[in-house]
PDB file of N, CA and C in Angstrom:
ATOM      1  N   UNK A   1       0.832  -1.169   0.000  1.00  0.00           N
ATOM      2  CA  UNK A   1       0.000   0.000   0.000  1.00  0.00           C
ATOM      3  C   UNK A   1       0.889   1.249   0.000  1.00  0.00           C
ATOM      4  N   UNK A   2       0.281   1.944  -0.786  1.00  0.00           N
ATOM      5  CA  UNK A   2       1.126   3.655  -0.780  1.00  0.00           C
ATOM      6  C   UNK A   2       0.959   4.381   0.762  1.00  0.00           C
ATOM      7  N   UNK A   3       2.680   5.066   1.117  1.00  0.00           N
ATOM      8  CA  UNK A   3       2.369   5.555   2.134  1.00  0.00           C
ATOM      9  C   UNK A   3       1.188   6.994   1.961  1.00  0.00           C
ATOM     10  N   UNK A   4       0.852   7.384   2.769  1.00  0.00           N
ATOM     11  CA  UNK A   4      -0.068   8.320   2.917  1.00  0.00           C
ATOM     12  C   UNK A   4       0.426   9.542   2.901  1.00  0.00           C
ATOM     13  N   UNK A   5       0.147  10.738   2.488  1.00  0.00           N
ATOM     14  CA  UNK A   5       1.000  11.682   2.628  1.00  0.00           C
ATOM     15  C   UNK A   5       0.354  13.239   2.582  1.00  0.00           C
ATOM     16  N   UNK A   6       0.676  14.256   3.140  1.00  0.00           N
ATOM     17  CA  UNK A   6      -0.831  15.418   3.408  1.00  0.00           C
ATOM     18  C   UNK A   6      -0.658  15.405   2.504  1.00  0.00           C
ATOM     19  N   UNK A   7      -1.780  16.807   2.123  1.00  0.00           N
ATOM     20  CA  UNK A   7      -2.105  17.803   1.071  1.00  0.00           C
ATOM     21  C   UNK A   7      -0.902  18.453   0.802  1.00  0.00           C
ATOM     22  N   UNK A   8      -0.322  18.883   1.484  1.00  0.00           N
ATOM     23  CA  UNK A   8       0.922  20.244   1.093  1.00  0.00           C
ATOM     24  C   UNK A   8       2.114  19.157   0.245  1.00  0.00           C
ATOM     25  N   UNK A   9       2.204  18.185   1.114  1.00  0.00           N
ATOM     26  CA  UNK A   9       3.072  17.023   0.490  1.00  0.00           C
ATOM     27  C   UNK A   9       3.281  16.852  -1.114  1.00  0.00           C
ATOM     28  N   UNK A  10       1.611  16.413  -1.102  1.00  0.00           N
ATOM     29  CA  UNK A  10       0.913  16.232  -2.365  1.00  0.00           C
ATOM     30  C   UNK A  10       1.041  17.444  -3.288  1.00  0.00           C
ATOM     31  N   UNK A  11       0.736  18.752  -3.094  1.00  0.00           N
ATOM     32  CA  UNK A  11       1.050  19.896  -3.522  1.00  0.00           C
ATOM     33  C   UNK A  11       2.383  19.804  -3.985  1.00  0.00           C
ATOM     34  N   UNK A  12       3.523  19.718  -3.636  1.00  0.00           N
ATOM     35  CA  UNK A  12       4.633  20.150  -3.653  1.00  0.00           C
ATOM     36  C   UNK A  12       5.490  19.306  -4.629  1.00  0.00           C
ATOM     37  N   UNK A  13       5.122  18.281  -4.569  1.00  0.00           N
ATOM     38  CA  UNK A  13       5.442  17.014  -5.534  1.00  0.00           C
ATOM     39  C   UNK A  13       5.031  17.160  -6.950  1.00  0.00           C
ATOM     40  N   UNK A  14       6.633  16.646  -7.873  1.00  0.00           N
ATOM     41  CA  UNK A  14       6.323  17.109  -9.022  1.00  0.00           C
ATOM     42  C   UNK A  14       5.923  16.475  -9.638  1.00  0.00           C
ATOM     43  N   UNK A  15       4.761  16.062 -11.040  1.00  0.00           N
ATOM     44  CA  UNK A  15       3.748  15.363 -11.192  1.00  0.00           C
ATOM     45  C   UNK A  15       4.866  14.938 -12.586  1.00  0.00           C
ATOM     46  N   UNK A  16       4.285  13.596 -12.480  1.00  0.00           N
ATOM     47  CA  UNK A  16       5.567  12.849 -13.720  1.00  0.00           C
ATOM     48  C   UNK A  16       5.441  13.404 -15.257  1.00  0.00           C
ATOM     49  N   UNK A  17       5.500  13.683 -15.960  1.00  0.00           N
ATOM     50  CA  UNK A  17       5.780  14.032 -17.656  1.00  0.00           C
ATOM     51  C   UNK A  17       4.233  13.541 -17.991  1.00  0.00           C
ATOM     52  N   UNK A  18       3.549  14.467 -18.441  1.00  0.00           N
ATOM     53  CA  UNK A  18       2.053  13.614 -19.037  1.00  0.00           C
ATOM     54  C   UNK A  18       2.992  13.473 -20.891  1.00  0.00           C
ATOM     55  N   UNK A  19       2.307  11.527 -21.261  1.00  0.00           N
ATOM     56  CA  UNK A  19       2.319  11.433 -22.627  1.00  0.00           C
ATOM     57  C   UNK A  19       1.154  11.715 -23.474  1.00  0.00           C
ATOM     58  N   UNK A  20       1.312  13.091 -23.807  1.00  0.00           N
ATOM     59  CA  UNK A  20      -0.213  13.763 -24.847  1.00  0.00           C
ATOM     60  C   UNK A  20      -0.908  12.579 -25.769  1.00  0.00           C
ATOM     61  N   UNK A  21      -0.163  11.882 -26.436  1.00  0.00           N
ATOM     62  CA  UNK A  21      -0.747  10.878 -27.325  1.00  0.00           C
ATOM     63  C   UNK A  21      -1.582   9.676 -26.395  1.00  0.00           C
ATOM     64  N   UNK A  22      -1.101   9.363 -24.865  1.00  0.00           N
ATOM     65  CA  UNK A  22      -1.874   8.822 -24.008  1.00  0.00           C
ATOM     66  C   UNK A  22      -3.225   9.226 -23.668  1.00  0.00           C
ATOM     67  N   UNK A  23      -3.105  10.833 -23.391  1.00  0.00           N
ATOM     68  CA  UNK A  23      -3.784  11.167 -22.937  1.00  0.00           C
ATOM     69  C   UNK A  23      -5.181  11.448 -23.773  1.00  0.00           C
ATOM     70  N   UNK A  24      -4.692  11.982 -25.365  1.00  0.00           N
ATOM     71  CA  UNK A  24      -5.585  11.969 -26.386  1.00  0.00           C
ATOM     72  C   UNK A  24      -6.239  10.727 -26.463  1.00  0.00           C
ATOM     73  N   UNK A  25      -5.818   9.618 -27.046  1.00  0.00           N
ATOM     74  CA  UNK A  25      -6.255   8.383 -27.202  1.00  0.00           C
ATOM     75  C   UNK A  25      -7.894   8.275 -25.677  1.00  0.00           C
ATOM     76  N   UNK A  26      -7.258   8.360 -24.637  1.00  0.00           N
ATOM     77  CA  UNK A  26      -8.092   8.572 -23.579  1.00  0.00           C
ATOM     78  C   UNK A  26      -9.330   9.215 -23.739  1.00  0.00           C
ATOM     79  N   UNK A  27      -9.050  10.738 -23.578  1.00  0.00           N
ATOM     80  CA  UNK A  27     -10.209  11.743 -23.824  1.00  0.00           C
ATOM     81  C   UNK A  27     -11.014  11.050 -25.229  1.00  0.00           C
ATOM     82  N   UNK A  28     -10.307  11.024 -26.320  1.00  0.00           N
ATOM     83  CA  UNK A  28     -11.397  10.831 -27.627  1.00  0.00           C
ATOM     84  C   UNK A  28     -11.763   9.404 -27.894  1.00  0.00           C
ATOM     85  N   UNK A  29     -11.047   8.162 -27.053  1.00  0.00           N
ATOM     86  CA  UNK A  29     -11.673   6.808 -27.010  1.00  0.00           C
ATOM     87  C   UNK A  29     -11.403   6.609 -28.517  1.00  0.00           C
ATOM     88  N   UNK A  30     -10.237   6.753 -29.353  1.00  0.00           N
ATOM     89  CA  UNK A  30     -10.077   6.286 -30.979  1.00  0.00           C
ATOM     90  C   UNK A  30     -11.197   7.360 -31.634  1.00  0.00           C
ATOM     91  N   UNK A  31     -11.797   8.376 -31.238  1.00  0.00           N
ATOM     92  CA  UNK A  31     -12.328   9.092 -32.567  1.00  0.00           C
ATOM     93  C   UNK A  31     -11.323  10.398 -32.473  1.00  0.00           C
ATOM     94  N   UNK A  32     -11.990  10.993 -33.972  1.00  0.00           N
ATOM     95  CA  UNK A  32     -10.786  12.070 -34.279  1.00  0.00           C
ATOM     96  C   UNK A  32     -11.383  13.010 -33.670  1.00  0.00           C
ATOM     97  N   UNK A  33     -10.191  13.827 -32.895  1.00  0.00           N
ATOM     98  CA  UNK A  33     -10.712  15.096 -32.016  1.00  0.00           C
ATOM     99  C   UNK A  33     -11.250  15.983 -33.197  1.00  0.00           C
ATOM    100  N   UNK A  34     -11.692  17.153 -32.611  1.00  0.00           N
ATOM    101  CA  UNK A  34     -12.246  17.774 -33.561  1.00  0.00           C
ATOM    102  C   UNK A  34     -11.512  18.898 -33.714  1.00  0.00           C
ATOM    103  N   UNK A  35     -11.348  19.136 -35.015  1.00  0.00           N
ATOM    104  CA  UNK A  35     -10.232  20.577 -35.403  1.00  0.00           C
ATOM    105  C   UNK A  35     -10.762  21.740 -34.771  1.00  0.00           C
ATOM    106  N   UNK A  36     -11.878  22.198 -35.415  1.00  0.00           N
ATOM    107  CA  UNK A  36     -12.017  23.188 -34.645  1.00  0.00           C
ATOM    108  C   UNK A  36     -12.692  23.998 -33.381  1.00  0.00           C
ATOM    109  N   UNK A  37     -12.075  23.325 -32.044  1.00  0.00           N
ATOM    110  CA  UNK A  37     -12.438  23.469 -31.143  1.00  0.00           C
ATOM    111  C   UNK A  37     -13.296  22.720 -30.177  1.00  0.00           C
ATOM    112  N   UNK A  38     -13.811  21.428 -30.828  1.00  0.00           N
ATOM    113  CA  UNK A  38     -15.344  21.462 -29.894  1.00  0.00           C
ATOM    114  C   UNK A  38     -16.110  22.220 -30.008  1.00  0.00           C
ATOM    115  N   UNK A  39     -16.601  22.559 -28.613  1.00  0.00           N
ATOM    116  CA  UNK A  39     -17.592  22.893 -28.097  1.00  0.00           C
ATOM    117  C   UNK A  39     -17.524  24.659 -27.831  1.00  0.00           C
ATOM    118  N   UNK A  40     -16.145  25.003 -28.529  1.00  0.00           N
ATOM    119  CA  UNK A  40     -15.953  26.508 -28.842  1.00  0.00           C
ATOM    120  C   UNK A  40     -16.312  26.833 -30.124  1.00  0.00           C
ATOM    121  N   UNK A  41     -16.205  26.079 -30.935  1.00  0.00           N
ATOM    122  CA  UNK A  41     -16.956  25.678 -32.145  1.00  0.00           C
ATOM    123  C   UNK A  41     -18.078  26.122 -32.375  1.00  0.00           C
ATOM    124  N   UNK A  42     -19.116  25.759 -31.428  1.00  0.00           N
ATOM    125  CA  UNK A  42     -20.619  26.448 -31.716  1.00  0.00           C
ATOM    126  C   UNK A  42     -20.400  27.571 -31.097  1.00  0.00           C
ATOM    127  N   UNK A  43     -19.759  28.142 -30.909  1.00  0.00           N
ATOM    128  CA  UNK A  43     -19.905  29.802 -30.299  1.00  0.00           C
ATOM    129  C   UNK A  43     -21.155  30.307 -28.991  1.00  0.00           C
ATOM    130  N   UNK A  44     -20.524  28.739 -28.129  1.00  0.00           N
ATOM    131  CA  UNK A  44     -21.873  29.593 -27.742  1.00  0.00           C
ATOM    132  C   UNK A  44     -21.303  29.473 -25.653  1.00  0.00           C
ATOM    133  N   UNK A  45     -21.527  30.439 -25.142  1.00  0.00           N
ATOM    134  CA  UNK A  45     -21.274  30.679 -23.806  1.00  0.00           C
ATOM    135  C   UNK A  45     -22.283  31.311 -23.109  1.00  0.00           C
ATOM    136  N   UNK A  46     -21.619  30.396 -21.537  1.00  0.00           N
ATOM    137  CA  UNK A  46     -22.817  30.935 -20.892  1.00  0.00           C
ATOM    138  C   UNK A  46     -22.979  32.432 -20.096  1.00  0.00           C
ATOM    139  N   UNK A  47     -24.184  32.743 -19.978  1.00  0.00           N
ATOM    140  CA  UNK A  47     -24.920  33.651 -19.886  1.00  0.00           C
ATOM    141  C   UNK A  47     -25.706  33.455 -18.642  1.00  0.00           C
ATOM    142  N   UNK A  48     -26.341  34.416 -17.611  1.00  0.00           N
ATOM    143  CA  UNK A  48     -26.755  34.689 -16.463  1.00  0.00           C
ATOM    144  C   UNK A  48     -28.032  35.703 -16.685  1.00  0.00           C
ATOM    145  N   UNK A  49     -29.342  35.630 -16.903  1.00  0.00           N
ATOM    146  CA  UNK A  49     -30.456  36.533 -16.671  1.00  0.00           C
ATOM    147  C   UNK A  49     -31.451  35.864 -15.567  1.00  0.00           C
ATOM    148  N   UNK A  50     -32.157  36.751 -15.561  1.00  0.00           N
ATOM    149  CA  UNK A  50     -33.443  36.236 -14.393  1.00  0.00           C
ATOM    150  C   UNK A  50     -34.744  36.714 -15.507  1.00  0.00           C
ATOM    151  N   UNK A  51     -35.899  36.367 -15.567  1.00  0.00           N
ATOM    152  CA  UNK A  51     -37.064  36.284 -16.062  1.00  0.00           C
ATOM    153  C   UNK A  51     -38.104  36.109 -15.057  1.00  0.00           C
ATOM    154  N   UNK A  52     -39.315  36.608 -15.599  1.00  0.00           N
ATOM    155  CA  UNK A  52     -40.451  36.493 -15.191  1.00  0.00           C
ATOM    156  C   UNK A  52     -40.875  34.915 -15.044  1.00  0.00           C
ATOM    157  N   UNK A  53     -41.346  34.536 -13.255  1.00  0.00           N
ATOM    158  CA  UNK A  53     -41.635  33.428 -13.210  1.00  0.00           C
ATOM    159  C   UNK A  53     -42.295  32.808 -13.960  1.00  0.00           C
ATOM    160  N   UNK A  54     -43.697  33.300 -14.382  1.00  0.00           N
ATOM    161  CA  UNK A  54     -44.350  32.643 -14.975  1.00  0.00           C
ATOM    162  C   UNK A  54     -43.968  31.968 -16.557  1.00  0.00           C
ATOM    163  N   UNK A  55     -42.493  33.005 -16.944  1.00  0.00           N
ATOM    164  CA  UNK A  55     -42.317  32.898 -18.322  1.00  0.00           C
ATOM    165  C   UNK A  55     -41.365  31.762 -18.321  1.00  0.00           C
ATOM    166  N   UNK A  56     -40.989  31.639 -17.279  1.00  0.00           N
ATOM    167  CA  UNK A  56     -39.886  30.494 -16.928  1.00  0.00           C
ATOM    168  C   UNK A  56     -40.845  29.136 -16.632  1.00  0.00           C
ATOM    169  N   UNK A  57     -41.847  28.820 -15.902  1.00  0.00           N
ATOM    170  CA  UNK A  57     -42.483  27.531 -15.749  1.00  0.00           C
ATOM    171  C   UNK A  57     -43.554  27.455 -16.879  1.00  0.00           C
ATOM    172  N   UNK A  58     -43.842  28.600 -17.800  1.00  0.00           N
ATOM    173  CA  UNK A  58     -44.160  28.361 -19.533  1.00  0.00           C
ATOM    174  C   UNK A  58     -42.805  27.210 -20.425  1.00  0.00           C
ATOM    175  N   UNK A  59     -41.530  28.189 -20.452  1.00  0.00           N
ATOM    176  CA  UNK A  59     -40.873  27.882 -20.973  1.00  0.00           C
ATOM    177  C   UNK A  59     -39.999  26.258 -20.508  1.00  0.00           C
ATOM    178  N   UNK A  60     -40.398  26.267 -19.299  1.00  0.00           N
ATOM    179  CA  UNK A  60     -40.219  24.370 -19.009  1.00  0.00           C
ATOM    180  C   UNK A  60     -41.142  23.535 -19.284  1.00  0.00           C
ATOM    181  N   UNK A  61     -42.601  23.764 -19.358  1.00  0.00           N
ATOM    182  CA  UNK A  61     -43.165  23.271 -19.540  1.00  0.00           C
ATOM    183  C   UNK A  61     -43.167  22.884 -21.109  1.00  0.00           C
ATOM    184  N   UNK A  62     -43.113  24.343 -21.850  1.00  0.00           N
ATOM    185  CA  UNK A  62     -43.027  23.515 -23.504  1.00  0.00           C
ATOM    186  C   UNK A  62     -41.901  23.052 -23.179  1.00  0.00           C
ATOM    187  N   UNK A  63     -40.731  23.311 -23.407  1.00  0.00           N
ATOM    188  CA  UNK A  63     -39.261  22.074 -23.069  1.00  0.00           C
ATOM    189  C   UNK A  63     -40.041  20.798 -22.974  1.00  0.00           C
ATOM    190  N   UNK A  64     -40.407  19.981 -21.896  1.00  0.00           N
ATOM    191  CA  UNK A  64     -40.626  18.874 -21.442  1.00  0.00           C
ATOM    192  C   UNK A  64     -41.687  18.424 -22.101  1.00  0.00           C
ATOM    193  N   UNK A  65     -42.588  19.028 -22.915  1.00  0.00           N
ATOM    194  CA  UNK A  65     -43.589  18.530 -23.965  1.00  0.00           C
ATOM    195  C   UNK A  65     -43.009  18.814 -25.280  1.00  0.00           C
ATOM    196  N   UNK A  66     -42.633  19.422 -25.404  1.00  0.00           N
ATOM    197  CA  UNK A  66     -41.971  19.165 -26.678  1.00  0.00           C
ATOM    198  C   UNK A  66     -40.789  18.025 -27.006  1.00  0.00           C
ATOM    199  N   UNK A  67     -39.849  17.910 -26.008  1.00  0.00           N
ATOM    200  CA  UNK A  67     -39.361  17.072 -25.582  1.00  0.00           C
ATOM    201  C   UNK A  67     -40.359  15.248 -25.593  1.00  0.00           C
ATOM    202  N   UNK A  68     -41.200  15.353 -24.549  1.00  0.00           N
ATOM    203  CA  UNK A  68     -41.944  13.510 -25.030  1.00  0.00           C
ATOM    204  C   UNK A  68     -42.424  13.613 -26.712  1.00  0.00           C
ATOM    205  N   UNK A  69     -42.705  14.904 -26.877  1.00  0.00           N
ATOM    206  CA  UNK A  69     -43.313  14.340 -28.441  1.00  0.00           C
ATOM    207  C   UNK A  69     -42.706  14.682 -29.641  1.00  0.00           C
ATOM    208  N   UNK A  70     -40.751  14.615 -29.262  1.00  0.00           N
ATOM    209  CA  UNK A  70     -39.904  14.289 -29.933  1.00  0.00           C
ATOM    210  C   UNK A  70     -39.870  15.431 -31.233  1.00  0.00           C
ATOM    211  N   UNK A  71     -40.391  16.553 -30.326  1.00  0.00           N
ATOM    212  CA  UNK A  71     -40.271  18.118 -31.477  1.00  0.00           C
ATOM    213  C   UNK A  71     -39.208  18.877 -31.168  1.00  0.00           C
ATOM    214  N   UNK A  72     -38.731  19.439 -32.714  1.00  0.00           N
ATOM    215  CA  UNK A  72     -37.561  19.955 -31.857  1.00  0.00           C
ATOM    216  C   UNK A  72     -38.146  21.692 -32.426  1.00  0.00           C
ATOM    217  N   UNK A  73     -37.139  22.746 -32.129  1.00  0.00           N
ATOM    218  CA  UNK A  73     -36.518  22.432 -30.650  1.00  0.00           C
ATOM    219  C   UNK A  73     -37.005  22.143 -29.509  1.00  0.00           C
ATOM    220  N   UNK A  74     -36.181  21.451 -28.656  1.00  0.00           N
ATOM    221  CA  UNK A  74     -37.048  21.230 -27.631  1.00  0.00           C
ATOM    222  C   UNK A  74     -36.354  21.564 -25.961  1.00  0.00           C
ATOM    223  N   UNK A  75     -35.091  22.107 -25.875  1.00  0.00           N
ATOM    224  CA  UNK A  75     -34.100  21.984 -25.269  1.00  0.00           C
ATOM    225  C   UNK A  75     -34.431  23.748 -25.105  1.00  0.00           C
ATOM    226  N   UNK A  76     -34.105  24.042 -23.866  1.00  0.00           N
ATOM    227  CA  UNK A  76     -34.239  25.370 -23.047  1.00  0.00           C
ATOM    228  C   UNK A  76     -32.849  26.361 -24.086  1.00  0.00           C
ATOM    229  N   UNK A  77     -31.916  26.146 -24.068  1.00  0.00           N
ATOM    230  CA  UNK A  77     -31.194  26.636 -24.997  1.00  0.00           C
ATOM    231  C   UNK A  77     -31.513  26.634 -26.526  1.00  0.00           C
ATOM    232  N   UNK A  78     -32.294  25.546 -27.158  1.00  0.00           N
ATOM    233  CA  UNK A  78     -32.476  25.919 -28.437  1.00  0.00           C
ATOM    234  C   UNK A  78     -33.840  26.841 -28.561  1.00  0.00           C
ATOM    235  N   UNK A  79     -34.556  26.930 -27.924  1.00  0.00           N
ATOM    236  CA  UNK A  79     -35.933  27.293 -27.823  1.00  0.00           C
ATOM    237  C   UNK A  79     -34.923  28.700 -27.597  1.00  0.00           C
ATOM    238  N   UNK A  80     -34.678  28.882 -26.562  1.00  0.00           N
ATOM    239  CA  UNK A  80     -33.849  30.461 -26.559  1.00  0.00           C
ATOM    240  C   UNK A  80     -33.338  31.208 -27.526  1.00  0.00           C
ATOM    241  N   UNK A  81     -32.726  30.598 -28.461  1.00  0.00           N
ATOM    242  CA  UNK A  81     -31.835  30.818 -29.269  1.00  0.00           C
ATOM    243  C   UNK A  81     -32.838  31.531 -30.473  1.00  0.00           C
ATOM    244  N   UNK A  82     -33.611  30.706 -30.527  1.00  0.00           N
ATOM    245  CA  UNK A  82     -35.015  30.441 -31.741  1.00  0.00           C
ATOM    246  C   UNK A  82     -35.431  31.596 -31.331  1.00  0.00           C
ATOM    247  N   UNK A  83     -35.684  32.115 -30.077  1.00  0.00           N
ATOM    248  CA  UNK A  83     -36.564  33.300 -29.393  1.00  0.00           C
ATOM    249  C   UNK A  83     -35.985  34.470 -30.286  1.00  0.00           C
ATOM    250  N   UNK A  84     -34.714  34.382 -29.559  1.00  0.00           N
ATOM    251  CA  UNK A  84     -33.730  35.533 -29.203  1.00  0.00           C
ATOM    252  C   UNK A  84     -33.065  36.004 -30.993  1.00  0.00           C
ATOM    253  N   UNK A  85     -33.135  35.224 -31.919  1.00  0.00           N
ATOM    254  CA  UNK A  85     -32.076  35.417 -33.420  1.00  0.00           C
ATOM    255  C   UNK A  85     -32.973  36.615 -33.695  1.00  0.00           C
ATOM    256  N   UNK A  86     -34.439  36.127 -33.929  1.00  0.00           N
ATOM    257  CA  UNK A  86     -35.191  37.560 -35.172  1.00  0.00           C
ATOM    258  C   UNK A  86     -35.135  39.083 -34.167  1.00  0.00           C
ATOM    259  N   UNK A  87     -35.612  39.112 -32.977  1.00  0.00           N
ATOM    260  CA  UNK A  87     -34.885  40.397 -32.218  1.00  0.00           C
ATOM    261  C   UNK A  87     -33.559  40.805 -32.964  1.00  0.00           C
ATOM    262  N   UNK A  88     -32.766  39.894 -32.743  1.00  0.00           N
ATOM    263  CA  UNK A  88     -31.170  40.301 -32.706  1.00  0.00           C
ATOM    264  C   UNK A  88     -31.110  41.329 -34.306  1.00  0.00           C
ATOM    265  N   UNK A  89     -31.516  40.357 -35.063  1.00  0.00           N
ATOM    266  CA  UNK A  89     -31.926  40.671 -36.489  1.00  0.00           C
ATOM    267  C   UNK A  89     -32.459  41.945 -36.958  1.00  0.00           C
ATOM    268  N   UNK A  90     -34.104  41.904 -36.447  1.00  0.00           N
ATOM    269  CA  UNK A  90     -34.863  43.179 -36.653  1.00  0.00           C
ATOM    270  C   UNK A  90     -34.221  44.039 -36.010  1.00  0.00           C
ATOM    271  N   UNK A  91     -33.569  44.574 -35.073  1.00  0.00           N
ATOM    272  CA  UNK A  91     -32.869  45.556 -34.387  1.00  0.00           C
ATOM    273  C   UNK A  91     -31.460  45.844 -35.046  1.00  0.00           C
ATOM    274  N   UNK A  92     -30.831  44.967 -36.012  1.00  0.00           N
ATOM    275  CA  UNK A  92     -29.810  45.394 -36.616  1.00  0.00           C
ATOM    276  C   UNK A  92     -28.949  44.627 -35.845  1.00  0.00           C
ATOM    277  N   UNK A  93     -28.594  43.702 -35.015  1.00  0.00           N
ATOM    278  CA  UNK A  93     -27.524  43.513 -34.027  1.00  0.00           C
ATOM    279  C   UNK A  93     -27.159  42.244 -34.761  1.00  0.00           C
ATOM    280  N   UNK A  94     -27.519  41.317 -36.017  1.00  0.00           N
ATOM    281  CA  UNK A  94     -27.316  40.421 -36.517  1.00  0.00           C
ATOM    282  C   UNK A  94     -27.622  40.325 -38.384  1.00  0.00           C
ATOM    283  N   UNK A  95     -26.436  39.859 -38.837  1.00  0.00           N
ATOM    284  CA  UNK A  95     -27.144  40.124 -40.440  1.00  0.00           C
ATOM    285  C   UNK A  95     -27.439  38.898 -40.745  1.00  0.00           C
TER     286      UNK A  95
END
């Protein structure tokens, strides 16, 4: 058994050489990573508002019915997105 050793111990200790090609293989399980970026890729980050309750237990409720009857969008972010483009648009903030 490994001796035991604190936190600061642990801290201080230098962590062995990572092999990137190990570590890739790992993360992507044999598929090809993706060039550009992932999940930076869709451009999309998060964001923090508050809303009107009622517009919020509307907007879960379609989610979760739209969702069993396999309509899309159906996902609180795509439904948002869908909301939010023609604003962006009609106001000039998107061409």
């Amino acid at each position: 058994m490994v001796d035991r050793r604190t936190l600061t111990e642990g801290l201080k200790a230098t962590p062995p050489p990572i092999d990137t090609s190990k570590e890739r293989d790992f993360v992507f399980a044999g598929k090809e990573p993706p060039t550009n970026g992932g999940a930076a890729a869709l451009g999309r980050t998060p964001i923090s508002t508050r809303v009107r309750a009622d517009f919020a237990l509307l907007l879960k409720r379609a989610s979760l019915e739209r969702q069993l009857k396999a309509i899309e969008p159906h996902t609180l972010q795509d439904i948002l997105e869908q909301a939010i483009e023609p604003w962006l648009k009609s106001n000039g903030y998107l061409s």
